[in-house]
Protein backbone atom coordinates (compact mmCIF):
# COMPACT_ATOMS: atom_id res chain seq x y z
CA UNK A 1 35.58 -16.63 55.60
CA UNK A 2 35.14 -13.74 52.78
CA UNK A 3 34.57 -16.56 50.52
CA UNK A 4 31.40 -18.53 52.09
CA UNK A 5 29.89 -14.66 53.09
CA UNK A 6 30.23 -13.43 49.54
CA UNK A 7 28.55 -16.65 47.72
CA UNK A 8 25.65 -16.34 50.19
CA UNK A 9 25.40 -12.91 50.19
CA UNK A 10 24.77 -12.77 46.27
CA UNK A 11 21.78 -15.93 46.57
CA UNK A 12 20.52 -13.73 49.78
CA UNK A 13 20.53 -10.82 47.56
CA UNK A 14 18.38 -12.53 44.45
CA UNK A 15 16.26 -14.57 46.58
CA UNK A 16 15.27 -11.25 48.56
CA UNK A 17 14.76 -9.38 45.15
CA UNK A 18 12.18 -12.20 44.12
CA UNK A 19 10.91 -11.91 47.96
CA UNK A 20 10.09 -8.11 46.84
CA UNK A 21 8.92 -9.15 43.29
CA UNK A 22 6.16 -11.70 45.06
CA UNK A 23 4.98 -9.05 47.66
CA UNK A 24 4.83 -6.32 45.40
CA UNK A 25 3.33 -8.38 42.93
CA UNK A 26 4.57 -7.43 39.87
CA UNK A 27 4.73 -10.65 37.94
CA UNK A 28 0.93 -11.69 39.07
CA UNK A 29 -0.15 -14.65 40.31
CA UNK A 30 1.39 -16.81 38.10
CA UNK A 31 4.84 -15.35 37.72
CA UNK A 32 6.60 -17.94 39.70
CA UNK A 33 4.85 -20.74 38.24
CA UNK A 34 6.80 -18.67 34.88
CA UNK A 35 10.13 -18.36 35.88
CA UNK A 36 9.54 -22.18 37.03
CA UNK A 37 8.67 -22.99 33.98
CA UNK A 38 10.82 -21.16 31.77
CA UNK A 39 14.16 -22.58 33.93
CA UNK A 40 13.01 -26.25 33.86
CA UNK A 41 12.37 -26.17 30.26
CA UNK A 42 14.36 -23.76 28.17
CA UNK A 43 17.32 -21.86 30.27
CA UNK A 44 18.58 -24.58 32.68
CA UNK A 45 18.60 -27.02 29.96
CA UNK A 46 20.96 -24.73 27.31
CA UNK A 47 22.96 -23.94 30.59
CA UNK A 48 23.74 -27.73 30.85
CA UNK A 49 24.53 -28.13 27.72
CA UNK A 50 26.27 -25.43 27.26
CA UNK A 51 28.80 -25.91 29.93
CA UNK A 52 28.94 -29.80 29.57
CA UNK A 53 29.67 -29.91 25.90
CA UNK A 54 33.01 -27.42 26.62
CA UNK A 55 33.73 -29.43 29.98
CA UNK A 56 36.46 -31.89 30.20
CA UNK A 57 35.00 -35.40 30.86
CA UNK A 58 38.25 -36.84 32.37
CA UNK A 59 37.98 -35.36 36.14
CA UNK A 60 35.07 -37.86 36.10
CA UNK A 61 37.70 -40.58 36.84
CA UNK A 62 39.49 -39.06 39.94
CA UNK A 63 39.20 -39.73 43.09
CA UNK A 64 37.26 -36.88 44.43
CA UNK A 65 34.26 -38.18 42.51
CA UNK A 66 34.36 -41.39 44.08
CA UNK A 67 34.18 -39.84 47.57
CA UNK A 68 31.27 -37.46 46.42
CA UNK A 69 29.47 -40.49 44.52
CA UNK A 70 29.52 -42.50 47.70
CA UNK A 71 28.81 -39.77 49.91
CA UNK A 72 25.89 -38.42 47.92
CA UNK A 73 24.39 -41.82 47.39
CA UNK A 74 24.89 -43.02 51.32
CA UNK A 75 22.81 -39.66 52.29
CA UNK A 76 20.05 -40.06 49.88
CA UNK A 77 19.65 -43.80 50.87
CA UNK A 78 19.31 -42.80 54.79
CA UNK A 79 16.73 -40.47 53.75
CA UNK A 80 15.03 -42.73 51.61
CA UNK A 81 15.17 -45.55 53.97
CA UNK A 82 14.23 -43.24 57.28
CA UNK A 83 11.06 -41.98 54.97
CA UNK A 84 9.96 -45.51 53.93
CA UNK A 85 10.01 -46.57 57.15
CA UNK A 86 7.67 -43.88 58.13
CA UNK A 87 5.51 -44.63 54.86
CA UNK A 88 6.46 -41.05 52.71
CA UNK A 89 5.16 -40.80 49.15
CA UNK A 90 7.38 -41.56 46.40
CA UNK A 91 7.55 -37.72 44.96
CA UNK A 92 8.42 -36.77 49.08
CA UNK A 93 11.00 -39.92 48.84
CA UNK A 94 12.63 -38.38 45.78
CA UNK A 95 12.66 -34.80 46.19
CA UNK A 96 13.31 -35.10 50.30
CA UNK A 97 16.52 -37.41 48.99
CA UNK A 98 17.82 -35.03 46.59
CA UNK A 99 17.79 -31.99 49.77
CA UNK A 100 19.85 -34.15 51.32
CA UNK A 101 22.16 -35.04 48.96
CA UNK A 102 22.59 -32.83 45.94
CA UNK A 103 25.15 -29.38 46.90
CA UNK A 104 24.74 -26.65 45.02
CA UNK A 105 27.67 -26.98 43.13
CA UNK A 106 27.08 -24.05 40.52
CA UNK A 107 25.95 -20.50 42.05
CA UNK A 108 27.25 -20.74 45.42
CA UNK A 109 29.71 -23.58 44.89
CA UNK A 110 31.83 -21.60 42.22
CA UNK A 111 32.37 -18.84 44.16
CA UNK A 112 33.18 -20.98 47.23
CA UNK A 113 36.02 -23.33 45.56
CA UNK A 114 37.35 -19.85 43.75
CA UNK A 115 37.43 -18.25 47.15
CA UNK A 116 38.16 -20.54 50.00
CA UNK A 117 39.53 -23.26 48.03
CA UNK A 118 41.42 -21.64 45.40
CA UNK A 119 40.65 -23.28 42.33
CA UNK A 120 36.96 -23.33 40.87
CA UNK A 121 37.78 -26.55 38.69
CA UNK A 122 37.14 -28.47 42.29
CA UNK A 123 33.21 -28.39 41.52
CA UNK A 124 33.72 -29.56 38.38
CA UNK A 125 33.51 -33.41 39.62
CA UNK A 126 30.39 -33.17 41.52
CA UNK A 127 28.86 -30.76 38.93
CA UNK A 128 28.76 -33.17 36.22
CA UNK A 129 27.77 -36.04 38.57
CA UNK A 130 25.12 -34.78 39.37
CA UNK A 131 23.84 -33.16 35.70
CA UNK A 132 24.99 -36.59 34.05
CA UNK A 133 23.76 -39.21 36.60
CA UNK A 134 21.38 -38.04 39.54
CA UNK A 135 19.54 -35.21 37.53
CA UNK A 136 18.28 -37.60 34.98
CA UNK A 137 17.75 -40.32 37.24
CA UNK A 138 15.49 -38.54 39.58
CA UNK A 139 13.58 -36.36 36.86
CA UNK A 140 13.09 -39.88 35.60
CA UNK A 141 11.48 -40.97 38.65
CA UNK A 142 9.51 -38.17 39.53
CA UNK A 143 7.85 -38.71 35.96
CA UNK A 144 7.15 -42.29 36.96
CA UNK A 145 5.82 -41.78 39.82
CA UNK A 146 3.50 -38.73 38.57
CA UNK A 147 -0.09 -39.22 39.04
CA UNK A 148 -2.07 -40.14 35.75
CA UNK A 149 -3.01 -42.42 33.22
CA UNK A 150 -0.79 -45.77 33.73
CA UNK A 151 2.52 -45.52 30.99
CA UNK A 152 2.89 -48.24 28.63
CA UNK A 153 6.73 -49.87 28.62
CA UNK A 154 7.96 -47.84 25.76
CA UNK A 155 7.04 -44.72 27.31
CA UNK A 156 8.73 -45.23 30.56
CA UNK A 157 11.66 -46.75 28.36
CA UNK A 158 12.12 -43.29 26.83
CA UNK A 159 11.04 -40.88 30.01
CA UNK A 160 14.70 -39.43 30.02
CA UNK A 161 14.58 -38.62 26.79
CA UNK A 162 11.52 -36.64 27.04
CA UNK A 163 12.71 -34.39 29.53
CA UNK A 164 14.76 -31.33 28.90
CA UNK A 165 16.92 -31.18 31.57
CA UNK A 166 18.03 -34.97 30.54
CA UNK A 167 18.10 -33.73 27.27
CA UNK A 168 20.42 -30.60 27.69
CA UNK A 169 22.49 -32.99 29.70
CA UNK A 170 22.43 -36.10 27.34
CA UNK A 171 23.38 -33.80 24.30
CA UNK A 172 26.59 -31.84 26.61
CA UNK A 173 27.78 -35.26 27.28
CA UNK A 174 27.85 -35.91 23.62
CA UNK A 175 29.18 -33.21 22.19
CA UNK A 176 32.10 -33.12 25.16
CA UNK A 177 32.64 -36.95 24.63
CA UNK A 178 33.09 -36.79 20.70
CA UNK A 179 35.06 -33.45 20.64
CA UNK A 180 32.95 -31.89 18.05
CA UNK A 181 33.06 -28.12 17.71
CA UNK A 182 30.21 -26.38 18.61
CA UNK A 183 30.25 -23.61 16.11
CA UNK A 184 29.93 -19.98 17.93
CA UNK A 185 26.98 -18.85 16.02
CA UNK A 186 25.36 -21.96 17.74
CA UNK A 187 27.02 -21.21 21.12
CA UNK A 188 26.49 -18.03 22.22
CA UNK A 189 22.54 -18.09 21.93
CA UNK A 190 22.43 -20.96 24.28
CA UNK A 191 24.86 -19.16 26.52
CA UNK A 192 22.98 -16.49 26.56
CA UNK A 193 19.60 -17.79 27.14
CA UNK A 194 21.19 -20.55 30.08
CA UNK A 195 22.48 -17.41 31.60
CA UNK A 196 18.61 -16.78 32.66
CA UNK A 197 18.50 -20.25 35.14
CA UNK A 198 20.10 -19.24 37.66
CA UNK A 199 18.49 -15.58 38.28
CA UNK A 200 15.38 -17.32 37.21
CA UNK A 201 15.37 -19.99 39.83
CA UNK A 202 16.61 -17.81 42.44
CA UNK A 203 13.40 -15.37 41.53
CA UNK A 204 10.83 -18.30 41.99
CA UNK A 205 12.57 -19.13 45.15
CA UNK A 206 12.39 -15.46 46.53
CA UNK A 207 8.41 -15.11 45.49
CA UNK A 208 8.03 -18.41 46.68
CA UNK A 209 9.18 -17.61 50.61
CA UNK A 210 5.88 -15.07 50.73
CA UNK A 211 3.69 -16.08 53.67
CA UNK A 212 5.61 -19.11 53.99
CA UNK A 213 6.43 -17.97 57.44
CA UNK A 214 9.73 -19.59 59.58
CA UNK A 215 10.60 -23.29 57.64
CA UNK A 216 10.60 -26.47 59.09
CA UNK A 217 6.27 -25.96 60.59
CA UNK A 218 3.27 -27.99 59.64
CA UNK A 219 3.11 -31.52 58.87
CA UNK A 220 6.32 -31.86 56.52
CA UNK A 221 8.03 -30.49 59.62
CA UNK A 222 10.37 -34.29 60.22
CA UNK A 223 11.10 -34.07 56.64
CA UNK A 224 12.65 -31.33 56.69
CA UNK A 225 14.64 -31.34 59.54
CA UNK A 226 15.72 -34.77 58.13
CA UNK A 227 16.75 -33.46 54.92
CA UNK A 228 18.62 -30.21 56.33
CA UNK A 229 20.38 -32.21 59.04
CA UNK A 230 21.74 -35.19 56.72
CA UNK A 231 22.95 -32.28 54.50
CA UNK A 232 24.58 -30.43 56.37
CA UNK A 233 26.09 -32.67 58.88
CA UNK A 234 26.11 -36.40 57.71
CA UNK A 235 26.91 -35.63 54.71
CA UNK A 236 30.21 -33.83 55.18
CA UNK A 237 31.22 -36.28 58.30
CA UNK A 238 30.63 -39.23 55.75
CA UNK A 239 32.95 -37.41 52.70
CA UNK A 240 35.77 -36.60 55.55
CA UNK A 241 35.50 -40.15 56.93
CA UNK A 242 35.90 -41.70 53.32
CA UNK A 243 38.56 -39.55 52.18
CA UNK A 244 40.32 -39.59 55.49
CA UNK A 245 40.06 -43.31 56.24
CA UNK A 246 39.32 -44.94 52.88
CA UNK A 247 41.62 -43.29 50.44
CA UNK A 248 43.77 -41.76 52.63
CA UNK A 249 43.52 -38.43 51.49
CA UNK A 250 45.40 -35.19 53.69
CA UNK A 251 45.61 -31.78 53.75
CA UNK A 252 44.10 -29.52 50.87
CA UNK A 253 42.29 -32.16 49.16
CA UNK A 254 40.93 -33.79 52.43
CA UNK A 255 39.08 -30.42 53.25
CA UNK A 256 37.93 -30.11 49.14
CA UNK A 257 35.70 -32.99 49.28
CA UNK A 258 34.47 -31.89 52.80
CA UNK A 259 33.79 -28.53 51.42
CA UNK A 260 32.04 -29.80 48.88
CA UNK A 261 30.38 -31.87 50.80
CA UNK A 262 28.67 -29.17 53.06
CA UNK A 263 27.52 -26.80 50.72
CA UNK A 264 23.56 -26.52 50.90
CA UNK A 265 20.95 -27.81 48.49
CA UNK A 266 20.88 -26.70 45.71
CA UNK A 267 18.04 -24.11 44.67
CA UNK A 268 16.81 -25.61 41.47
CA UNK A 269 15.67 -28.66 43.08
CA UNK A 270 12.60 -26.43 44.32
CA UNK A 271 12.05 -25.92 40.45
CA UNK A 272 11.67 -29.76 39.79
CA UNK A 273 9.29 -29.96 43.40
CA UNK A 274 7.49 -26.73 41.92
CA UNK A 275 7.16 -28.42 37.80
CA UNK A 276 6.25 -31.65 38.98
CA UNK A 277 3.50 -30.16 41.62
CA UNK A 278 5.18 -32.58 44.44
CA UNK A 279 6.67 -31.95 48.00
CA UNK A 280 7.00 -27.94 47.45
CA UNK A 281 6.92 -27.20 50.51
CA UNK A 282 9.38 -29.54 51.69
CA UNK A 283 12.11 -28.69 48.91
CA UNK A 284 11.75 -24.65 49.48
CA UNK A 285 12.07 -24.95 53.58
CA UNK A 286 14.71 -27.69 52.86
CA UNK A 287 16.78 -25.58 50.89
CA UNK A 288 16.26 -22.62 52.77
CA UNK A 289 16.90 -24.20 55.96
CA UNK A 290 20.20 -26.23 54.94
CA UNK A 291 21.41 -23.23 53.31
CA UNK A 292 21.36 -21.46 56.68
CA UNK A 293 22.82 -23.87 58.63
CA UNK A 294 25.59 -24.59 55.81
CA UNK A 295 27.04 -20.71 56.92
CA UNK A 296 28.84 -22.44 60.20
CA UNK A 297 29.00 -25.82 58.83
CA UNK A 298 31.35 -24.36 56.23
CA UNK A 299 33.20 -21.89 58.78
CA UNK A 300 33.88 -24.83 60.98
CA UNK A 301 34.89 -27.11 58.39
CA UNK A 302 37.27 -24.42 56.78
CA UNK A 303 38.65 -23.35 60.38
CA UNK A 304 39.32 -27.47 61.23
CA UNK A 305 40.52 -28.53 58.14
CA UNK A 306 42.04 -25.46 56.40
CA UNK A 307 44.50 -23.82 59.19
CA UNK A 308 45.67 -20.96 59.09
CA UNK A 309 47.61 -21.61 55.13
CA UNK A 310 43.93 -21.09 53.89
CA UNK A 311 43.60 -17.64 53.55
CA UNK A 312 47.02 -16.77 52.43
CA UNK A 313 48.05 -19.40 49.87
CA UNK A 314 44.69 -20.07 48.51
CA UNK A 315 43.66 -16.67 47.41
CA UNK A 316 41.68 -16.42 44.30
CA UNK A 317 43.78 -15.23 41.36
CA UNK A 318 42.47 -11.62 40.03
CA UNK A 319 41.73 -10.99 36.66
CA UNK A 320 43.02 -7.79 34.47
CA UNK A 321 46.49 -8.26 34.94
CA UNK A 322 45.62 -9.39 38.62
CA UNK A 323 44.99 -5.59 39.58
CA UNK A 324 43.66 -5.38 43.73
CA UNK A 325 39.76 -4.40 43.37
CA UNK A 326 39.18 -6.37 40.00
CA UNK A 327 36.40 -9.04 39.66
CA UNK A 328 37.53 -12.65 39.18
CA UNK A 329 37.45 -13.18 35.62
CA UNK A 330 34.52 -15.96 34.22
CA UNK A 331 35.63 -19.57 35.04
CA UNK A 332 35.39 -22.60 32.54
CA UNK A 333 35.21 -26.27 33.75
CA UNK A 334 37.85 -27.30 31.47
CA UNK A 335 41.12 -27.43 33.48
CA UNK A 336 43.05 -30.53 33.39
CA UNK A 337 43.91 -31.86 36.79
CA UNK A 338 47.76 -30.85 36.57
CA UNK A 339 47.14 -27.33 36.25
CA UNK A 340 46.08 -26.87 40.17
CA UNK A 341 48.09 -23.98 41.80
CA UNK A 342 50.28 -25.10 44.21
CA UNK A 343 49.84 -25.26 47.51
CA UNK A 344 52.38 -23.90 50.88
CA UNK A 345 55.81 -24.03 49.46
CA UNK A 346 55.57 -24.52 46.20
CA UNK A 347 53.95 -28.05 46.20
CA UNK A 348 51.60 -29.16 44.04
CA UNK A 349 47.94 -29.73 45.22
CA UNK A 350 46.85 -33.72 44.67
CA UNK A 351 43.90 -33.97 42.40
């Protein structure tokens, strides 16, 4: 599938670049620990805000969220319950849940939906889920849960608020949910500086891999076979069991959700492991290992569910006049659910 090849082959190409970076070392010792810091706290926050306040709030209420909600939920809680039971930390708990439960909707799920799926507006459900609802609730718990002087009630009251990445998030919502116009003087500095997080994080991943040697070694080793396994396996066989059997869902948007469903972990959650000093290890082999396995786990789910319609009537529209060769042209979460492309014969695509 040219699609799944071409979003991992630009995160290969990033992460190997930051590989080079940490060998080389041209950032120092403490460059990763920089680019950590500066996506956590000032470029992945403007990049959720940014593309939450223009984002269209309403494709929160379909029914492709619902299968992702339960899905994502039902694979963090057998994580959470298989690592109680063998008495995990509460940072491991949290960031070994999130591995297997959080996609990476943004740089490799984008290019993914535009590609294989057609239309990039089908991460647009699980992208604000998981910026509006699981983001904030696990930042919240990892500052909890962070070693330290005890909180008083107030302070843990407010702990989302005092984060950045809740912040960014909290203040998209807003603006989307009230409609007011974000003037473009205002705008396009925040685009331009959230246009560092994902390069950034990337970067820290790359440096990050040197003289880790192979993933899934040492004493984190049933972790993160755990984690990789429930992502890239449970998860999607829960989404297509839902959709199939619960709300009856066929064709196209049966393998959406599923797609969706097996795309890896996402790469900044080894930026909240990395700020937070907890379970590093564990996010960066998690992520690198569910990543690799996702390449067949989305080839097989494309070949089963997708026949043979999905690489001739699903091809990604190109931009310029829709001249061979061009790039795809920038893509905006704002596309109301009846403006899918239509699907074999003219039909039109369920949301």
């Amino acid at each position: 599938m040219l699609g799944v090849l071409n979003g991992f082959m630009v995160i290969a190409v990033v992460v190997g670049a930051g590989y080079v970076i940490g060998l080389r070392g041209y950032l120092g010792d403490e460059g990763r620990h920089v680019l950590t810091r500066l996506a956590f706290g000032v470029a992945t926050p403007c990049l959720l805000f940014t593309t939450l306040a223009r984002s269209d709030l309403s494709i929160l209420l379909s029914t492709r969220l619902l299968v992702t909600a339960i899905s994502t939920s039902a694979a963090a809680v057998l994580f959470a319950a298989i690592g109680l039971r063998n008495g995990w930390r509460a940072g491991q708990l949290t960031i070994g849940a999130l591995c297997s439960s959080y996609v990476n909707a943004a740089n490799l799920g984008i290019p993914i939906a535009v590609y294989v799926l057609g239309d990039a507006s089908l991460v647009a459900p699980v992208l604000l889920f998981q910026q509006i609802v699981i983001t904030p609730l696990a930042l919240t718990v990892l500052d909890l849960t962070r070693p330290g002087e005890r909180q008083t009630l107030a302070r843990r009251l407010t702990t989302p608020f005092r984060n950045p990445m809740a912040v960014g998030t909290l203040a998209g919502v807003t603006m989307a949910a009230t409609g007011l116009p974000l003037p473009r003087p205002a705008l396009e500095p925040l685009t331009l500086v959230g246009n560092m997080s994902v390069p950034a994080v990337l970067l820290a991943f790359g440096i990050s891999l040197c003289g880790s040697g192979l993933p899934a070694r040492g004493d984190n080793r049933p972790a993160i076979w755990l984690s990789a396994a429930i992502k890239t396996v449970v998860q999607p066989l829960i989404a297509w069991a839902l959709a199939a059997a619960v709300f009856r869902l066929r064709g196209d948007a049966l393998l959406d959700v599923v797609v969706v469903a097996a795309l890896p972990a996402a790469q900044n959650l080894y930026t909240y492991a990395s700020e937070y000093r907890v379970a590093e290890q564990l996010a960066r082999e998690s992520i690198l290992l569910s990543t690799l396995l996702s390449v067949p786990a989305l080839i097989t789910v494309a070949a089963l569910l997708g026949g043979s319609g999905i690489t001739h009537s699903r091809q990604p529209t190109a931009g310029n006049g829709g001249r061979s060769g061009d790039a795809v042209r920038p893509v905006r979460l704002r596309t109301a659910p009846t403006s899918r492309s239509s699907g074999p014969g003219g039909r039109r695509r369920p949301w």
